[in-house]
N, C-alpha and C. Protein backbone atom coordinates (compact mmCIF):
# COMPACT_ATOMS: atom_id res chain seq x y z
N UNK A 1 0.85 -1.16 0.00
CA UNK A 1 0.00 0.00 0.00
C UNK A 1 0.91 1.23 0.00
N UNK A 2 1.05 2.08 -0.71
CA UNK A 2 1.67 3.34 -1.29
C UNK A 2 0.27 4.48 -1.06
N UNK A 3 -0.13 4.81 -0.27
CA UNK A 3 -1.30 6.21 -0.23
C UNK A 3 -1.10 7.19 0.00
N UNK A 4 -1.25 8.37 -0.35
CA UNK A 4 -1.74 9.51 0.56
C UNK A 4 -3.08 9.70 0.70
N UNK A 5 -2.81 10.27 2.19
CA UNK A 5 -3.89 10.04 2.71
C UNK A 5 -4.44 11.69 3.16
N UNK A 6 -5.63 12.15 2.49
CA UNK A 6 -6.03 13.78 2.83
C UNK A 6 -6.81 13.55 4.09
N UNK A 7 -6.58 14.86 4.83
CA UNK A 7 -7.03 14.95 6.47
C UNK A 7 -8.19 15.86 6.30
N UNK A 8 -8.47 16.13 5.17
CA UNK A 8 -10.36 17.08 4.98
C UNK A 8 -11.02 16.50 4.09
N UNK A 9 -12.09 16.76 4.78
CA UNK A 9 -13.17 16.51 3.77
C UNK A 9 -14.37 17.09 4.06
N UNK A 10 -15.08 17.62 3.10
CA UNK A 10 -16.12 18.89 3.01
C UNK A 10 -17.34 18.17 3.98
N UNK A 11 -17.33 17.06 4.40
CA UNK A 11 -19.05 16.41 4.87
C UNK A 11 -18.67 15.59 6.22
N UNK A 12 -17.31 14.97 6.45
CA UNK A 12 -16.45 14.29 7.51
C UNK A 12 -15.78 15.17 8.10
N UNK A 13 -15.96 14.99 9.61
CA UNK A 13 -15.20 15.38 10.68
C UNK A 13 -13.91 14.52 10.96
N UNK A 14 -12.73 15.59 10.90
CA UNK A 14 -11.19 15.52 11.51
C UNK A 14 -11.45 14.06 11.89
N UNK A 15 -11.63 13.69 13.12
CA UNK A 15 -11.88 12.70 14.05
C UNK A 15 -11.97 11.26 13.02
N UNK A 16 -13.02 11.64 12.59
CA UNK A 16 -13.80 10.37 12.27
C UNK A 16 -13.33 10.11 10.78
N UNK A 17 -12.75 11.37 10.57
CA UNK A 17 -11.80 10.62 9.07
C UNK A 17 -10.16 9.88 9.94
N UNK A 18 -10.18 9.95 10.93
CA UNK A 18 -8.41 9.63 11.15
C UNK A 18 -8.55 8.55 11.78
N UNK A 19 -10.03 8.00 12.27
CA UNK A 19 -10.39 6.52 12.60
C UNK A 19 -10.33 5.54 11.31
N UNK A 20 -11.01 6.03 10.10
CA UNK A 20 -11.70 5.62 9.34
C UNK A 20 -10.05 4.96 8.72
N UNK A 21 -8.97 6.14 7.94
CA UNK A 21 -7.76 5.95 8.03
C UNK A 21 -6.95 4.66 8.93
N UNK A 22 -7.26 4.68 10.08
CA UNK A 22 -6.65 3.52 11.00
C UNK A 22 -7.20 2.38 10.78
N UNK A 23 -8.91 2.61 10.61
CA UNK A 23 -9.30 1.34 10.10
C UNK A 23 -8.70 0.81 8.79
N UNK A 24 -8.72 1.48 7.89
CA UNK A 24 -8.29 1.05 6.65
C UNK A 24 -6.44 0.46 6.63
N UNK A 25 -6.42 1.08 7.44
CA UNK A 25 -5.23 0.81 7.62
C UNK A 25 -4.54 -0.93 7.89
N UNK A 26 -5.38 -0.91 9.10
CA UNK A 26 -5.57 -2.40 9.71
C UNK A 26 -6.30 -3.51 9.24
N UNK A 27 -7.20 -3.18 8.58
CA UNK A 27 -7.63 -3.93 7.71
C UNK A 27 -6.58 -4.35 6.50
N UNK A 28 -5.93 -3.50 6.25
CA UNK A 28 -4.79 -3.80 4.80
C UNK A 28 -4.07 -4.80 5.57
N UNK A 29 -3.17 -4.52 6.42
CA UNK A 29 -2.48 -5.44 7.51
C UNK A 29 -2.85 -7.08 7.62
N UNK A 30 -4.19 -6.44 7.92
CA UNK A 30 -4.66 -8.36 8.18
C UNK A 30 -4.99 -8.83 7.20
N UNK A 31 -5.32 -8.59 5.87
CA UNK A 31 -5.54 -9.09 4.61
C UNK A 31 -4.28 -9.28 4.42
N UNK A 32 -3.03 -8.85 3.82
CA UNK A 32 -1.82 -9.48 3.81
C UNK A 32 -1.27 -10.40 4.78
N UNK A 33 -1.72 -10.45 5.97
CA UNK A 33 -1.05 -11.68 6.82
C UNK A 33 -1.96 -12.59 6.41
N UNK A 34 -3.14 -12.68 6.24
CA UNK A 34 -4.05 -14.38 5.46
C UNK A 34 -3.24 -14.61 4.26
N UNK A 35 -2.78 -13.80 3.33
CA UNK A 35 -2.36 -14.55 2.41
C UNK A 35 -1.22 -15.92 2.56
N UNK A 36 -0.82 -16.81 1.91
CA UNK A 36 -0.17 -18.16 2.02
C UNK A 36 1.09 -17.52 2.16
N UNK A 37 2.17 -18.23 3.12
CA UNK A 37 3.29 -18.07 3.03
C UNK A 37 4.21 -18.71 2.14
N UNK A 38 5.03 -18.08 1.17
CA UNK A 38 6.08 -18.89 0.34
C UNK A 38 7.26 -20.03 1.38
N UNK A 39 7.62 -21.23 0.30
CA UNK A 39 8.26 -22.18 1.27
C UNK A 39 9.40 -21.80 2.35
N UNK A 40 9.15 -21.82 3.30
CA UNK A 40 10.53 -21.24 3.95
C UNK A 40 10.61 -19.86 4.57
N UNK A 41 9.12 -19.64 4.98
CA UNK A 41 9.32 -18.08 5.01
C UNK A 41 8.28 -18.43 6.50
N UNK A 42 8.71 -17.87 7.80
CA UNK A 42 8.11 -17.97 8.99
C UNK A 42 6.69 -17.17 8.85
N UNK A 43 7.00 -15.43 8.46
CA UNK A 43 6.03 -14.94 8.70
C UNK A 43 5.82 -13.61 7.50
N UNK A 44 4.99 -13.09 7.67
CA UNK A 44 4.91 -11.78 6.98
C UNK A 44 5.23 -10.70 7.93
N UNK A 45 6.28 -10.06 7.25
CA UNK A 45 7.00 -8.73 8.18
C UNK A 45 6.34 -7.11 6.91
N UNK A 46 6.64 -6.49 7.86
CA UNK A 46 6.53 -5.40 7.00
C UNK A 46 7.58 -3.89 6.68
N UNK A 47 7.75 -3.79 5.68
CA UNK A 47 8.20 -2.03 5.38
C UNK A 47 7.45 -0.89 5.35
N UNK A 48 7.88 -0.03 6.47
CA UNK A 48 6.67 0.56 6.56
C UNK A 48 7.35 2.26 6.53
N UNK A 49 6.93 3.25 5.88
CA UNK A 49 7.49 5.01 5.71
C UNK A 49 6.42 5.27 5.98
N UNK A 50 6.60 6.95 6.75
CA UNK A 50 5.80 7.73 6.95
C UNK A 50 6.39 9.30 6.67
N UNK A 51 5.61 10.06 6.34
CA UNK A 51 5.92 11.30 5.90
C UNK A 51 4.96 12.35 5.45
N UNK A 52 5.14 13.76 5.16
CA UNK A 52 4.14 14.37 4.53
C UNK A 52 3.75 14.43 3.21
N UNK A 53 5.16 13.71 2.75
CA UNK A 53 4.92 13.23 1.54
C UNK A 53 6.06 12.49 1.16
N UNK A 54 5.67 11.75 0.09
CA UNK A 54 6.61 10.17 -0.54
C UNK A 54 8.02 10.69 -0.78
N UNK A 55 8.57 11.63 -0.96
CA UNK A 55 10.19 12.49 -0.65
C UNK A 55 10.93 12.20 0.55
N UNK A 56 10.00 13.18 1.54
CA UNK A 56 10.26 12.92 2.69
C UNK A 56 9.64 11.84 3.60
N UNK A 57 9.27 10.83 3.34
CA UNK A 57 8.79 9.92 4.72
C UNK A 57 10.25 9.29 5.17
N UNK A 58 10.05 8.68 6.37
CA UNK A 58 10.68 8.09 7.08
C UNK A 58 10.41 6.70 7.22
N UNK A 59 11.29 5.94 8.03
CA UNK A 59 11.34 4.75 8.00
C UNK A 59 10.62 4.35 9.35
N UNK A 60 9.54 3.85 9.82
CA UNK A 60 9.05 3.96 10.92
C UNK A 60 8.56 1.96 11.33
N UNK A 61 8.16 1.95 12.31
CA UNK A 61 7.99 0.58 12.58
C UNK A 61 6.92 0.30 12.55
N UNK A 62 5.85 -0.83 12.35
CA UNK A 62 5.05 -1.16 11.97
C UNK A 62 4.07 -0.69 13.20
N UNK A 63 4.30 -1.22 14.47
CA UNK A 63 3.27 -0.71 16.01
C UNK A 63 3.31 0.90 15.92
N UNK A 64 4.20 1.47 15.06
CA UNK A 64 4.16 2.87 15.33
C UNK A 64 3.03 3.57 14.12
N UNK A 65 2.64 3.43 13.44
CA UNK A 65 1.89 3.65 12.55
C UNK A 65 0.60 4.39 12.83
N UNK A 66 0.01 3.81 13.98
CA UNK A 66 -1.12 4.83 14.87
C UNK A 66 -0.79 5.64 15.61
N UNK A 67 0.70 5.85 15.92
CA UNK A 67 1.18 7.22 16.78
C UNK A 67 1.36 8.10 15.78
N UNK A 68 1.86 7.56 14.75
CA UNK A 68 1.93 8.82 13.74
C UNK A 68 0.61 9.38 12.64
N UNK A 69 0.13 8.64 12.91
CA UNK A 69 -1.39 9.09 12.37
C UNK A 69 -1.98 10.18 13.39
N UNK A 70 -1.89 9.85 14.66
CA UNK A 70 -2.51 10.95 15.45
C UNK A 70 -1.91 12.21 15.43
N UNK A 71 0.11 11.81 15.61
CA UNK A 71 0.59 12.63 15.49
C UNK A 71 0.23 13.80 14.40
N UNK A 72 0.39 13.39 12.91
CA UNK A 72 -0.68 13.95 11.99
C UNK A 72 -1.99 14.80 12.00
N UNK A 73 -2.51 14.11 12.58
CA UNK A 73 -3.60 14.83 13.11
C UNK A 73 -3.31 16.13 14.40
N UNK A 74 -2.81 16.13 15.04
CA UNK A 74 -2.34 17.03 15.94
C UNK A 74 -1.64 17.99 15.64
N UNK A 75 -1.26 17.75 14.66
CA UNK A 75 0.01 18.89 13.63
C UNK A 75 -1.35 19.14 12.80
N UNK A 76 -2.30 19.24 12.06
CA UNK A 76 -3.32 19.33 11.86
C UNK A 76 -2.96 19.43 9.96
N UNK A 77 -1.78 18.48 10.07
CA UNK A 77 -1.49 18.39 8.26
C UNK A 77 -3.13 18.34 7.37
N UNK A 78 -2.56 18.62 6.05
CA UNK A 78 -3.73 18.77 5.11
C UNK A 78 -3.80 17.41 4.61
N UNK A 79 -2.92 16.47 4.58
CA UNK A 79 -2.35 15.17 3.86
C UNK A 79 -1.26 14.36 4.92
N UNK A 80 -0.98 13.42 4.69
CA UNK A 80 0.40 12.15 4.78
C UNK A 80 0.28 11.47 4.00
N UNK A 81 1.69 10.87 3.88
CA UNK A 81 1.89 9.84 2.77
C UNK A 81 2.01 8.73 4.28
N UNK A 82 1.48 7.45 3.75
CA UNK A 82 1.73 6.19 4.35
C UNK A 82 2.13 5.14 3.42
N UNK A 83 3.51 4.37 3.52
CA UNK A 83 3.41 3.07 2.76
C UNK A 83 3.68 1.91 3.53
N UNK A 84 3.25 0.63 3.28
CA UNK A 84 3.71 -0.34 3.80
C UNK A 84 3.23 -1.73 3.06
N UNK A 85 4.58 -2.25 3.04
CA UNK A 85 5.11 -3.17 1.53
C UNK A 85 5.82 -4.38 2.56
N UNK A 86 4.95 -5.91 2.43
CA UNK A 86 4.63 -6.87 2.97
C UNK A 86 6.02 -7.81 2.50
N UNK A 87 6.76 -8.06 3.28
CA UNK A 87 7.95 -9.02 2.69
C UNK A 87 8.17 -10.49 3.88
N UNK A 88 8.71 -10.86 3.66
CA UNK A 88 8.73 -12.68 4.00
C UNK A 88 9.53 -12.22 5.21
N UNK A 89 9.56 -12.73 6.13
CA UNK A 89 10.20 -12.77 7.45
C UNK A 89 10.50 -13.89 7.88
N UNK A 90 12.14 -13.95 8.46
CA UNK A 90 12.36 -15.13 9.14
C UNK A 90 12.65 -15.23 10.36
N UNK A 91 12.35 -16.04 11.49
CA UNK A 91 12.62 -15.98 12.77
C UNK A 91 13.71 -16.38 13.02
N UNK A 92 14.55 -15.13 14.19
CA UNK A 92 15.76 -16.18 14.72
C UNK A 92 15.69 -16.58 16.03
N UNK A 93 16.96 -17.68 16.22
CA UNK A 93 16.44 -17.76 17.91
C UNK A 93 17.21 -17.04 18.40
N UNK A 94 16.88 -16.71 19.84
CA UNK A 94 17.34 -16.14 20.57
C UNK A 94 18.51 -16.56 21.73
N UNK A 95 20.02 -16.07 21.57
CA UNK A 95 21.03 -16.86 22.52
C UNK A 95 20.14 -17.52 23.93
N UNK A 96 20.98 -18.74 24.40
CA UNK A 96 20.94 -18.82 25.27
C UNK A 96 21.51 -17.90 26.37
N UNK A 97 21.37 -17.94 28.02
CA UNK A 97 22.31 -16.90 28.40
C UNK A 97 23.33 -18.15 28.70
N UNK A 98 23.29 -19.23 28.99
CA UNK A 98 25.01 -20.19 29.25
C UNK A 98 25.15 -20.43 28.16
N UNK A 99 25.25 -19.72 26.87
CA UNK A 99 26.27 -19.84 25.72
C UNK A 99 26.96 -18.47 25.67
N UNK A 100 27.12 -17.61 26.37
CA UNK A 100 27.66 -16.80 26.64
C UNK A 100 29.26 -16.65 26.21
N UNK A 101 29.82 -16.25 25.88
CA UNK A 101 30.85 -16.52 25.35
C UNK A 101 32.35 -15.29 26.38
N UNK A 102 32.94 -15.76 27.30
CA UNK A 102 33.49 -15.06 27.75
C UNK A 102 35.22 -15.43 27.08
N UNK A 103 35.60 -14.42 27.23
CA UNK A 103 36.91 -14.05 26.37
C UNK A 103 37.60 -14.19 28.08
N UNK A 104 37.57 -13.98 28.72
CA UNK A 104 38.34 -13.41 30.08
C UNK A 104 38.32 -14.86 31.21
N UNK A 105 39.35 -16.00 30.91
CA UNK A 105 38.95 -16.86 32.07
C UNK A 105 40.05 -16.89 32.73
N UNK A 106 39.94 -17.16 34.17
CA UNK A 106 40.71 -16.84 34.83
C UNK A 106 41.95 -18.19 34.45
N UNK A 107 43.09 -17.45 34.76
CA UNK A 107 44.61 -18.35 34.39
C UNK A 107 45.02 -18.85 35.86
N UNK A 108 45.89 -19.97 35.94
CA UNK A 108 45.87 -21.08 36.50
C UNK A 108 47.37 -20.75 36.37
């Protein structure tokens, strides 16, 4: 999803367009995670920019996406650009802590 997204509209209130936005939003989200995963691929991750427009967005994290929508709204922009572009994700594990690897043992 590549959008901009306008913050007026002649018949909708502020508010209830920046819900409507989040909904749509989340809805895109969960329609790309139903789709099938390719062989070898744990999960669906995402790329996600934000900005006032597709020049300038930033690189932002996927849970952050409704802070910056409000944020948006609070700055009382006319527009944002939002994208977020669905790619294959793989899980790693996480060290143990007794595989720890110390460089420093005591000498004998």
């Amino acid at each position: 999803m590549k959008k901009t997204f306008k913050m007026s509209h002649p018949k909708i209130k502020v508010p209830r367009l920046v819900e409507a936005i989040k909904y749509e939003v989340k809805k895109y989200i969960k329609r790309e995670r139903k789709k099938t995963l390719p062989p070898g691929v744990d999960f669906w991750d995402f790329d996600c920019r934000f900005g006032d427009d597709q020049t300038s967005s930033e690189t932002i994290h996927l849970s952050e996406i409704n802070k910056y929508i409000s944020l948006a709204e609070s700055k009382q922009l006319e527009s944002f650009y939002l994208e977020i572009l669905a790619k294959p994700g793989h899980r790693s594990k996480k060290p143990k802590p007794d595989q720890t690897i110390c460089s420093e043992e005591p000498q004998a």
